[in-house]
N, C-alpha and C. Protein backbone atom coordinates (compact mmCIF):
# COMPACT_ATOMS: atom_id res chain seq x y z
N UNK A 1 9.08 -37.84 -12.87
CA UNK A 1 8.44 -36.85 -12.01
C UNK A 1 7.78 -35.76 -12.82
N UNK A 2 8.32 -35.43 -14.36
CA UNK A 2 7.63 -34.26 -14.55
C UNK A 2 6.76 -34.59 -15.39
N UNK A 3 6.57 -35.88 -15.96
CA UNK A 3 5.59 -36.20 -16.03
C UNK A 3 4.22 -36.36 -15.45
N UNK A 4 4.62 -37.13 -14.12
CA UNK A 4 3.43 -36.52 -13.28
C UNK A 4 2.89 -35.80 -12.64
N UNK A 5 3.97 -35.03 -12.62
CA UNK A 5 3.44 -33.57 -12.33
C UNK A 5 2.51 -32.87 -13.36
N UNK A 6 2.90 -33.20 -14.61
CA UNK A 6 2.01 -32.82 -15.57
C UNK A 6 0.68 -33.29 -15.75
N UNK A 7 0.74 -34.13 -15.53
CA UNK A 7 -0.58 -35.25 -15.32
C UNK A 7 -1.72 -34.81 -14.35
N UNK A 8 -0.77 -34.76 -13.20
CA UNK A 8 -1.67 -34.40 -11.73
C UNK A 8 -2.55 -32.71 -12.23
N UNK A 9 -1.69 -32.17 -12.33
CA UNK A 9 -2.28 -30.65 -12.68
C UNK A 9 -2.82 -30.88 -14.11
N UNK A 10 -2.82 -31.25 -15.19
CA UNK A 10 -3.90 -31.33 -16.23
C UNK A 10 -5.07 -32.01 -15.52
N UNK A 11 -5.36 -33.33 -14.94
CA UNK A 11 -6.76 -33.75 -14.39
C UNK A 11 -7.04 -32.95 -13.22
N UNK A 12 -6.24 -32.53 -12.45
CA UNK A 12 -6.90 -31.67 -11.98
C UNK A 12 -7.46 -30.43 -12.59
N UNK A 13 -7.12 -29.56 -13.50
CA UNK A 13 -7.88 -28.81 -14.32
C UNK A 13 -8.90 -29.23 -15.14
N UNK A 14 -9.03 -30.18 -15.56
CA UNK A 14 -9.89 -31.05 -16.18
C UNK A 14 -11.42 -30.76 -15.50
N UNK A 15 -11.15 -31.62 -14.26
CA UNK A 15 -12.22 -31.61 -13.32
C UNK A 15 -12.48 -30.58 -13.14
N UNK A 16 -12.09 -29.41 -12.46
CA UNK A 16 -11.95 -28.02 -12.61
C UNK A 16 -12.55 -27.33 -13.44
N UNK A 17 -12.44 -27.69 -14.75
CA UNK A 17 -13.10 -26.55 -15.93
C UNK A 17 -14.18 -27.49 -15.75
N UNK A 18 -14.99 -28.65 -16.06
CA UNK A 18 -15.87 -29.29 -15.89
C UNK A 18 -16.99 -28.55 -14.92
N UNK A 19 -16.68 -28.41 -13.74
CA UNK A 19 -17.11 -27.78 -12.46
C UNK A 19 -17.65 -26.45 -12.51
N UNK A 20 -16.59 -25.55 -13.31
CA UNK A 20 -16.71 -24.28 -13.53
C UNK A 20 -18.05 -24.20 -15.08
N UNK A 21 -17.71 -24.78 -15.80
CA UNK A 21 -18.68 -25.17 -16.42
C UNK A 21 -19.83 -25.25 -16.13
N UNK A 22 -20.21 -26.44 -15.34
CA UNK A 22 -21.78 -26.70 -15.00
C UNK A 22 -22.17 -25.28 -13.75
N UNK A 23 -20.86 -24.79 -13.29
CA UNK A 23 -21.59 -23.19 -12.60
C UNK A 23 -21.85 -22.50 -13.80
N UNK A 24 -21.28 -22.09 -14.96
CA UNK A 24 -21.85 -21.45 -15.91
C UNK A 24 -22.96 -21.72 -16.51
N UNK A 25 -23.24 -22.81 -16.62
CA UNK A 25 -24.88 -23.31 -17.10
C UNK A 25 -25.91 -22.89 -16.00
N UNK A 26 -25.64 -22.86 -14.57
CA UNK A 26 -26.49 -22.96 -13.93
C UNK A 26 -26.86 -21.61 -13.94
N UNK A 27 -25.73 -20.71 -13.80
CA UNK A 27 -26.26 -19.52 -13.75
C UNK A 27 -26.75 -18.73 -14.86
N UNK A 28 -26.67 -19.02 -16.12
CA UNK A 28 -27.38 -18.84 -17.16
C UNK A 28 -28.69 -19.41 -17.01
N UNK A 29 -28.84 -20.76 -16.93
CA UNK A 29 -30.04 -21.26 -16.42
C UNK A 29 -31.07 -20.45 -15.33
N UNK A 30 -30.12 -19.99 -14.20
CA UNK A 30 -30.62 -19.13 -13.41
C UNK A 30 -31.51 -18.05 -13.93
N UNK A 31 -30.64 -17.24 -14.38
CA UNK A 31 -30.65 -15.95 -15.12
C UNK A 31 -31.82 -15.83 -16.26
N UNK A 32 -32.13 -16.98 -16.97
CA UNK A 32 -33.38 -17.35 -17.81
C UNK A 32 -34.34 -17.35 -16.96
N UNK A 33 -34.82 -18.09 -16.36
CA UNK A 33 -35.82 -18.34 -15.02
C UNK A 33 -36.30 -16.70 -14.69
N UNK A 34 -35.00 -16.71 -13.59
CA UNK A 34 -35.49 -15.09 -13.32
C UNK A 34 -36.04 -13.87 -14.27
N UNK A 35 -35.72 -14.07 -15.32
CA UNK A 35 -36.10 -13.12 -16.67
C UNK A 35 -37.69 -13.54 -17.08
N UNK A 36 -37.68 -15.02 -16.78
CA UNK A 36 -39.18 -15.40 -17.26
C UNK A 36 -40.17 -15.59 -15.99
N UNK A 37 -39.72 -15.77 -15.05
CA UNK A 37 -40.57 -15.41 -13.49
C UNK A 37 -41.31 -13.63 -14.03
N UNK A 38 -39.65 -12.98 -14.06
CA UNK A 38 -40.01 -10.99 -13.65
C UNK A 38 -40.71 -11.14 -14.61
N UNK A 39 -40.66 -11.31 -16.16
CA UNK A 39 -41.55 -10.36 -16.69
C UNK A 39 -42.73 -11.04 -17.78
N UNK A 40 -42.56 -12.61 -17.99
CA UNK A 40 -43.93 -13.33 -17.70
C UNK A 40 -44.44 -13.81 -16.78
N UNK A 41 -44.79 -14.38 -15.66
CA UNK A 41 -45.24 -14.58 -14.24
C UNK A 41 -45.66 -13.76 -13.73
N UNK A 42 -44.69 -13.01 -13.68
CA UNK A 42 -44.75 -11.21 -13.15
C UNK A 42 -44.26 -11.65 -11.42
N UNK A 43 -44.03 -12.41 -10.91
CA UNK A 43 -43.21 -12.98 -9.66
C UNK A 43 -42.15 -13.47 -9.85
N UNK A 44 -41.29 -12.40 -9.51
CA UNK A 44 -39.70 -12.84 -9.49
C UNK A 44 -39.01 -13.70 -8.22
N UNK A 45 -38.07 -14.29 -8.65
CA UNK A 45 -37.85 -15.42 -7.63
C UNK A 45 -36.72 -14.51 -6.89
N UNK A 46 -37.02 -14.72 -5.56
CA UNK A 46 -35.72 -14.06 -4.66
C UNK A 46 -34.64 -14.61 -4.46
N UNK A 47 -34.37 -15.64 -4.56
CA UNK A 47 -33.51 -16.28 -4.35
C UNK A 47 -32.09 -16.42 -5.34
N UNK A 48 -32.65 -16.32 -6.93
CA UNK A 48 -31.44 -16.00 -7.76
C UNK A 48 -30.57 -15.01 -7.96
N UNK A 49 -30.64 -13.99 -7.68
CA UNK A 49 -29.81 -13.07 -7.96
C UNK A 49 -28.32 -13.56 -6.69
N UNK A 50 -29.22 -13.90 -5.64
CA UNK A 50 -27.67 -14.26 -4.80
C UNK A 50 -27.27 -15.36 -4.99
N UNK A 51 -27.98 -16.46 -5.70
CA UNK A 51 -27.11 -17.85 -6.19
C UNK A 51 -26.80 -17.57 -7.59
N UNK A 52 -26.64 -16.57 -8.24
CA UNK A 52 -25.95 -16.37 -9.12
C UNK A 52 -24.81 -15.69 -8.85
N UNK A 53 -24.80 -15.17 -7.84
CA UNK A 53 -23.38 -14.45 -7.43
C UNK A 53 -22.26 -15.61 -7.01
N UNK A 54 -23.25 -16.21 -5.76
CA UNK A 54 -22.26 -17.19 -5.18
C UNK A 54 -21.83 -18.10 -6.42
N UNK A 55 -22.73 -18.66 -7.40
CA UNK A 55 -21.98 -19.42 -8.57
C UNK A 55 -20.77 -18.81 -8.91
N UNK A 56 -21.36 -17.68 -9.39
CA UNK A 56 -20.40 -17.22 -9.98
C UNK A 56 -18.26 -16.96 -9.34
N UNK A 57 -18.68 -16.65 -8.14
CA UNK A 57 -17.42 -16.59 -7.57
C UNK A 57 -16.71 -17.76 -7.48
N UNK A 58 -17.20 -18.67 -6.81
CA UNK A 58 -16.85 -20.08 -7.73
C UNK A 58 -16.22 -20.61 -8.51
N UNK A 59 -16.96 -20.11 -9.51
CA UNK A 59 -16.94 -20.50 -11.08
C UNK A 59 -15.23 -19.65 -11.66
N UNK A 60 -15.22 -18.18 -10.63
CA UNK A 60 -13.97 -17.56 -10.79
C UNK A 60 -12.91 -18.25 -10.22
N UNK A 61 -13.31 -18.34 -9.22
CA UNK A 61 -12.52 -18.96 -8.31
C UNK A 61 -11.68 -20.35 -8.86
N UNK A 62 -12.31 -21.41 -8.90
CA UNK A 62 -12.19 -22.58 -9.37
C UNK A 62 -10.79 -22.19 -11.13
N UNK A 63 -12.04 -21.55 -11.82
CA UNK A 63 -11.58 -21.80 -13.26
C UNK A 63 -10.42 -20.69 -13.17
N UNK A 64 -9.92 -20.12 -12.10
CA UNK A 64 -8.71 -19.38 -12.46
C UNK A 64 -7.39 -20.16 -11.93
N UNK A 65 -7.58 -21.26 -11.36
CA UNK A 65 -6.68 -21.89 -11.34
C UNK A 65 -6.30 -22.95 -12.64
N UNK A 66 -7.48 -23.44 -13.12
CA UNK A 66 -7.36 -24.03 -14.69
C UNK A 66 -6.56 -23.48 -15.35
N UNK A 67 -6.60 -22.07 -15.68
CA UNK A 67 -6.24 -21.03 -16.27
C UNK A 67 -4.55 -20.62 -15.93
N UNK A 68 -4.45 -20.58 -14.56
CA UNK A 68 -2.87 -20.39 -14.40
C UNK A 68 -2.01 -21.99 -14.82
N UNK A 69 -2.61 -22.98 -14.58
CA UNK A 69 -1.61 -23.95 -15.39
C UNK A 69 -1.72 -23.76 -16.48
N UNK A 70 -2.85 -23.39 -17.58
CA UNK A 70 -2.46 -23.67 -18.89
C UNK A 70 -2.10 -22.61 -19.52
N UNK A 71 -1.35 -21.73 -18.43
CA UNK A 71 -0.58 -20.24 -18.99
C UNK A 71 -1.65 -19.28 -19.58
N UNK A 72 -3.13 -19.41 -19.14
CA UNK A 72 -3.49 -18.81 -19.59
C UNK A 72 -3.97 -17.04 -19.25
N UNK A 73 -3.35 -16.91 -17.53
CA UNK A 73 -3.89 -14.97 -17.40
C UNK A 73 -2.72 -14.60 -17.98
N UNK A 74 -3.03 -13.30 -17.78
CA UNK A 74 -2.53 -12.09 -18.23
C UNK A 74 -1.35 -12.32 -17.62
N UNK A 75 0.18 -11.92 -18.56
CA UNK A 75 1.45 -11.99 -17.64
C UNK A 75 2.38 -10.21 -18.52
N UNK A 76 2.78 -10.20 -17.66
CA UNK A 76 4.26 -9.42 -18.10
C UNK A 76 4.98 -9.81 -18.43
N UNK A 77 5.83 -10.43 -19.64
CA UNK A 77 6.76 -11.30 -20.24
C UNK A 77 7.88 -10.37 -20.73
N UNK A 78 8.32 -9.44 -19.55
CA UNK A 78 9.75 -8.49 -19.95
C UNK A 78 10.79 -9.23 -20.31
N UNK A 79 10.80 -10.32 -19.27
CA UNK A 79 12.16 -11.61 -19.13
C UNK A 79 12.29 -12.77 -20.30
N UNK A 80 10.88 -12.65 -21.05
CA UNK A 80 11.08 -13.90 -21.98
C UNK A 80 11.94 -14.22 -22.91
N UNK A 81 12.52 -12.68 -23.31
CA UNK A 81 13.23 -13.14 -24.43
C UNK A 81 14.82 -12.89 -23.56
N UNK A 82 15.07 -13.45 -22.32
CA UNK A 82 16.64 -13.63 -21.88
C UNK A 82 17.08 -14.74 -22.32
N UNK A 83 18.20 -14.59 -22.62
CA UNK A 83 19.23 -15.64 -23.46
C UNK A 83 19.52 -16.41 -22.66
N UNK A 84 20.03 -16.37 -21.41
CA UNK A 84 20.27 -17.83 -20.57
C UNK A 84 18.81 -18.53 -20.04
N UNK A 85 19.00 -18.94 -20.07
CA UNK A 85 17.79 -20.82 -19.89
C UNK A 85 17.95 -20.36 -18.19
N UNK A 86 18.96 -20.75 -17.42
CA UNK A 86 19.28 -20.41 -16.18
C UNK A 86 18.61 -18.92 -15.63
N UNK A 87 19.16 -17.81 -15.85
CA UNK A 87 18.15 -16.82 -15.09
C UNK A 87 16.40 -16.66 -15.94
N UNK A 88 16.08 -17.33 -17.37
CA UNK A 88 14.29 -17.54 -17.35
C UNK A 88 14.08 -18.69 -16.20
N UNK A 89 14.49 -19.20 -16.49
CA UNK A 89 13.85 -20.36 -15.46
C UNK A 89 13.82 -19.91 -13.64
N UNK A 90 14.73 -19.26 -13.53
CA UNK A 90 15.05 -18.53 -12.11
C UNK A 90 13.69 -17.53 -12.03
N UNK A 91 13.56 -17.11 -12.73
CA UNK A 91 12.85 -15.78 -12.60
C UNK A 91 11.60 -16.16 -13.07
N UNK A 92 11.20 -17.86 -13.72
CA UNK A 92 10.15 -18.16 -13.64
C UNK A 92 9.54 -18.96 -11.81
N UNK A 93 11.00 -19.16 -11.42
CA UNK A 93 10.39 -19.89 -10.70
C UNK A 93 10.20 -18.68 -8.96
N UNK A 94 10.51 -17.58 -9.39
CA UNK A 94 10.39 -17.03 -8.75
C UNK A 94 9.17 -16.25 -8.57
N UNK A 95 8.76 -15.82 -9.59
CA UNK A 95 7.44 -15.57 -9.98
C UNK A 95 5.95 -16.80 -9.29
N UNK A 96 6.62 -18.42 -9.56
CA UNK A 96 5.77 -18.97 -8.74
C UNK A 96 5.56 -19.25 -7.52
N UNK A 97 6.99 -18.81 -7.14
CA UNK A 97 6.88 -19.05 -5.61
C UNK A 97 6.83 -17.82 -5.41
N UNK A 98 6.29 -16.80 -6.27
CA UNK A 98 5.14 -15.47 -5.21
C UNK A 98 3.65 -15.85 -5.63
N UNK A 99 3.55 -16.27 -6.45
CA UNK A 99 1.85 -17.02 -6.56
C UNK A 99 1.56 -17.66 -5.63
N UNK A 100 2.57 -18.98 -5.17
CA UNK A 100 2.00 -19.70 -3.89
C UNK A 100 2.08 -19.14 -2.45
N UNK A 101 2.38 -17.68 -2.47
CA UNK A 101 3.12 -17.45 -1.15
C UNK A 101 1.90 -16.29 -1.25
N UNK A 102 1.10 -15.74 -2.19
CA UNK A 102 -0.06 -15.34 -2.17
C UNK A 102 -1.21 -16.42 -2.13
N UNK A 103 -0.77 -17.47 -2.74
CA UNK A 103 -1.90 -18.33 -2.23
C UNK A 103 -1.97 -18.71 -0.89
N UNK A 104 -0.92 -19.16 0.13
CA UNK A 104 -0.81 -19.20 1.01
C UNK A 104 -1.63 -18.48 1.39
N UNK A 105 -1.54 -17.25 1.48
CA UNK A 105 -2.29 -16.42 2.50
C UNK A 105 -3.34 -16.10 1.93
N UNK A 106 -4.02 -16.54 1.05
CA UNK A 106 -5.39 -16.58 0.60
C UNK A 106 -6.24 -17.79 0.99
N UNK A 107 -5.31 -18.83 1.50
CA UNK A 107 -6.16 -19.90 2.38
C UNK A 107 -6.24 -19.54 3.51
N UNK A 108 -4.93 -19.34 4.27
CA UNK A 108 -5.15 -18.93 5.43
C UNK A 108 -6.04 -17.92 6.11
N UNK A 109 -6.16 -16.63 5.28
CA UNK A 109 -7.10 -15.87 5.45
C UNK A 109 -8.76 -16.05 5.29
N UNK A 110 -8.57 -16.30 3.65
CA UNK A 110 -9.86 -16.91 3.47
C UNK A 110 -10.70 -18.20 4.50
N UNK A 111 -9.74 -19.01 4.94
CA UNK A 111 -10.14 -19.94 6.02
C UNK A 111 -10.82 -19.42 7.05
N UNK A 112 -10.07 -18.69 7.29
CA UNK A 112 -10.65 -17.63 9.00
C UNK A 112 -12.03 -16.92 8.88
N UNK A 113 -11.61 -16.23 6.99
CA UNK A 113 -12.85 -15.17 7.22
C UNK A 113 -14.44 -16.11 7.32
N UNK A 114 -13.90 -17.82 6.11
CA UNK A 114 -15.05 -18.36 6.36
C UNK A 114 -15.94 -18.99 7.22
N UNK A 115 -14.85 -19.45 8.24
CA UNK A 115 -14.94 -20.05 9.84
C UNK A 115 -15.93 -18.48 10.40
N UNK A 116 -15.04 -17.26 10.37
CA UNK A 116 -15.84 -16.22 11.16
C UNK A 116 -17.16 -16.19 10.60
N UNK A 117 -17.86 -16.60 9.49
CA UNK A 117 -19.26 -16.32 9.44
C UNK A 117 -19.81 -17.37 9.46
N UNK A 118 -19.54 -18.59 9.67
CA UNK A 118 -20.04 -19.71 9.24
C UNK A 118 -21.49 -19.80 10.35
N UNK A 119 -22.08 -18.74 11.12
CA UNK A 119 -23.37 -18.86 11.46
C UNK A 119 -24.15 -17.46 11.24
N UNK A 120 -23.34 -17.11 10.03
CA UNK A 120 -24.46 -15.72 9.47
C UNK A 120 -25.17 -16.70 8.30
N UNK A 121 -26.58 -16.28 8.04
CA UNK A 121 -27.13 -16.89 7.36
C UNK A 121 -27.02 -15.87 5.78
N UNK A 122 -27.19 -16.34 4.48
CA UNK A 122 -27.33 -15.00 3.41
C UNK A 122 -28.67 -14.68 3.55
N UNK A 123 -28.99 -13.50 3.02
CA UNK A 123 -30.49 -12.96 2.85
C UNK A 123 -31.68 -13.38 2.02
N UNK A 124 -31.26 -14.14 1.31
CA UNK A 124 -32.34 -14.29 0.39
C UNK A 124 -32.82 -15.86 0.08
N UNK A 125 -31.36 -16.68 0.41
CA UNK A 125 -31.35 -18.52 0.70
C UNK A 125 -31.46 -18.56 1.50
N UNK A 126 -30.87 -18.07 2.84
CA UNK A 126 -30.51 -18.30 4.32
C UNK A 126 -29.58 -19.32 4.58
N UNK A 127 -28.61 -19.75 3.58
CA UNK A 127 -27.78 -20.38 2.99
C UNK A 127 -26.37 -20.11 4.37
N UNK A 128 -25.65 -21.08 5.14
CA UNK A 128 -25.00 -20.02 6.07
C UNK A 128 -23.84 -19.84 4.81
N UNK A 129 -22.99 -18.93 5.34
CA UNK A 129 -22.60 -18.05 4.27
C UNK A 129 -20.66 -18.71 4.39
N UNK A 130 -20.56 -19.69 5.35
CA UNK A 130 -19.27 -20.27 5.36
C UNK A 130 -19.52 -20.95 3.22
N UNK A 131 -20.18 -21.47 2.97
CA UNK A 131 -20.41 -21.77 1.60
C UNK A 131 -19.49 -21.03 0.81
N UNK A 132 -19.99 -19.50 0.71
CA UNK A 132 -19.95 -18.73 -0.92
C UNK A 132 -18.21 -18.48 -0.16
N UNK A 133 -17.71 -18.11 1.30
CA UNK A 133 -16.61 -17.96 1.71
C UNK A 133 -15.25 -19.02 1.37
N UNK A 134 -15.98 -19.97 1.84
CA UNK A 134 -15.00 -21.44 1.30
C UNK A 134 -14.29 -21.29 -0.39
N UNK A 135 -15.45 -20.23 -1.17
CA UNK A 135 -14.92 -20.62 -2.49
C UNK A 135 -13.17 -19.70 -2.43
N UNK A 136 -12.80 -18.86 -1.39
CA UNK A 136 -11.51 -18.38 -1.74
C UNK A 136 -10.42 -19.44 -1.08
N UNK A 137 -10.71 -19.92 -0.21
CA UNK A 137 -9.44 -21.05 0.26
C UNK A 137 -9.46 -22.27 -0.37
N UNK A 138 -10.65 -22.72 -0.84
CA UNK A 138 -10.36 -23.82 -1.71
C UNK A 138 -9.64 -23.70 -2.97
N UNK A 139 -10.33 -22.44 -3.92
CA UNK A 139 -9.89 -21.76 -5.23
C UNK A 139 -8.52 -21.54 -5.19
N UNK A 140 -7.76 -21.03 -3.70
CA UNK A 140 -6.44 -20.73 -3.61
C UNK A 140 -5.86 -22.17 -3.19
N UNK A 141 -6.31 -23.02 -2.80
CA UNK A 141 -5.79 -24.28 -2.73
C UNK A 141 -5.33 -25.20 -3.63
N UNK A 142 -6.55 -24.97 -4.70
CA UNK A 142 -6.42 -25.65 -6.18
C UNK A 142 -5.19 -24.86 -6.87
N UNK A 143 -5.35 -23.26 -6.41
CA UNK A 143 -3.98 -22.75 -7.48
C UNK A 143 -2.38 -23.03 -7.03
N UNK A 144 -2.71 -23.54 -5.81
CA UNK A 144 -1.19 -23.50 -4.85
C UNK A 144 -0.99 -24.88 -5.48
N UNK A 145 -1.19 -26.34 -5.80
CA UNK A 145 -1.63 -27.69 -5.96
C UNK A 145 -0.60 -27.21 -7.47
N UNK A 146 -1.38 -26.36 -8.21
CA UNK A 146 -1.04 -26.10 -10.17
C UNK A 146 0.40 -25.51 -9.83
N UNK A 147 0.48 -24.67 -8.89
CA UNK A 147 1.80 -24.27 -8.74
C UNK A 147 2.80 -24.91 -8.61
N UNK A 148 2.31 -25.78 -7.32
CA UNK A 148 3.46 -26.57 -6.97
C UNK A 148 4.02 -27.80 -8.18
N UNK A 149 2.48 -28.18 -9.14
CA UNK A 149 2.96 -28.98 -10.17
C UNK A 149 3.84 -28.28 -11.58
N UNK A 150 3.92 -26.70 -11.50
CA UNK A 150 4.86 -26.01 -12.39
C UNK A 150 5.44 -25.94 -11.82
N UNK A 151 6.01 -25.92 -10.51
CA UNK A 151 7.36 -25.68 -10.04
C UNK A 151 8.43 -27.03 -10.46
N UNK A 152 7.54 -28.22 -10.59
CA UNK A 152 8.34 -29.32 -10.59
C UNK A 152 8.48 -29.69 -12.03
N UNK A 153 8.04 -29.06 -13.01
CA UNK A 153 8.32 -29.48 -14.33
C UNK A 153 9.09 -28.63 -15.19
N UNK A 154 10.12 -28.76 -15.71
CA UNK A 154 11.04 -27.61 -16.61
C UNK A 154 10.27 -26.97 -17.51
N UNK A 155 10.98 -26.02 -18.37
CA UNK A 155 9.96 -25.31 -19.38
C UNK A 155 9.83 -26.12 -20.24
N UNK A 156 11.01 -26.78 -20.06
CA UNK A 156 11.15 -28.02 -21.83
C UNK A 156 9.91 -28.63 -21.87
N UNK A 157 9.96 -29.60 -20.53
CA UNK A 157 9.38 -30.50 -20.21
C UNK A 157 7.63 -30.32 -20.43
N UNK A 158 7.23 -29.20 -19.74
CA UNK A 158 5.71 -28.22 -19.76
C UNK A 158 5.70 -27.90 -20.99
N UNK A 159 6.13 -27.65 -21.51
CA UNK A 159 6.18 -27.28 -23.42
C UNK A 159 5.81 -28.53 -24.02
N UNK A 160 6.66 -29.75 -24.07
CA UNK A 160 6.45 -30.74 -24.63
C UNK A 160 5.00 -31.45 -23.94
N UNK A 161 4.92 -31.70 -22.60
CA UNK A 161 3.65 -31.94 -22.34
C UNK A 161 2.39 -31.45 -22.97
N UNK A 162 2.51 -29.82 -22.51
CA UNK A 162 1.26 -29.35 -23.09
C UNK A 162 0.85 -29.57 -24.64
N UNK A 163 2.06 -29.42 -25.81
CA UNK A 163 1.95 -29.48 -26.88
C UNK A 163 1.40 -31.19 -27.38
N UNK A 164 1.84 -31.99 -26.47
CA UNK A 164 1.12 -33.62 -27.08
C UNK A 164 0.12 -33.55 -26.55
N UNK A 165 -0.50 -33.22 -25.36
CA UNK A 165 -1.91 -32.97 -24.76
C UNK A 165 -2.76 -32.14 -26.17
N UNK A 166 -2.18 -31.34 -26.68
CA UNK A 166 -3.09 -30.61 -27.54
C UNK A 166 -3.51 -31.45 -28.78
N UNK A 167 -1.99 -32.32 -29.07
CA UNK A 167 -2.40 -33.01 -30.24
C UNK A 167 -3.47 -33.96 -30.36
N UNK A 168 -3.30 -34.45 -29.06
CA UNK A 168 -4.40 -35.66 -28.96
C UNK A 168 -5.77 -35.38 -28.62
């Protein structure tokens, strides 16, 4: 099992940073364009500045769940150096089951808020705007998914995984 738990949440980050990726190209790509429209062309395109936003949230969205499996935000590590194995592991796993219990309600919410606009159009695509909304319940979906696959793997176990993943 904690093997595939490890498994499931590495390809899923995989795909994930991939994704977040080609939003970073695009909006660089974007961002070139618009620079060479405004000030050789001298006609700037209207439309990028808000598909660079929506990429971009996305691109947050998405790649911060990559990021919480491979331990990579910002943490408070007061507890790390406790001597029993039993209360780190307690107090790790407590810590994730307040991540998913914020993710929870970052789908649920986010769901609603995107359903409530899903016939406002944006201003500048006319894009309806359930789109750039979707990116918080999905983004919190993908992180609840990484969670639930650290909840099921020991530290040993996530240690040794991640460390042969690196070797290879």
């Amino acid at each position: 099992m904690n093997s595939l738990a490890y498994r499931v949440g590495l390809m899923l980050s995989n795909w994930v940073d991939r994704l977040a990726a080609l939003l970073l190209i695009a909006v660089v790509v974007m961002n070139v364009a618009q620079i060479f429209f405004r000030y050789v062309i001298v006609d700037p395109l209207s439309w990028s500045e808000e598909a660079m936003r929506y990429a971009t949230v996305w691109m947050v969205l998405l790649a911060g769940s990559s990021a919480l499996f491979h331990g990579e935000h910002m943490g408070i590590n007061i507890f790390e150096n406790v001597r029993s194995e039993r209360v780190r592991r307690t107090i790790h796993l407590l810590v994730l089951a307040g991540i998913a219990l914020f993710c929870g309600i970052l789908i649920w919410q986010g769901s609603r808020a995107a359903l409530q606009n899903m016939t406002q159009m944006s201003p500048a695509m006319q894009m309806p705007m359930v789109f750039p909304y979707m990116a918080v319940p999905i983004g919190a979906a993908l992180m609840m998914v990484k969670v639930l696959c650290l909840m099921a793997l020991s530290d040993a176990a996530y240690a040794a995984e991640r460390d042969k993943a690196l070797e290879s």
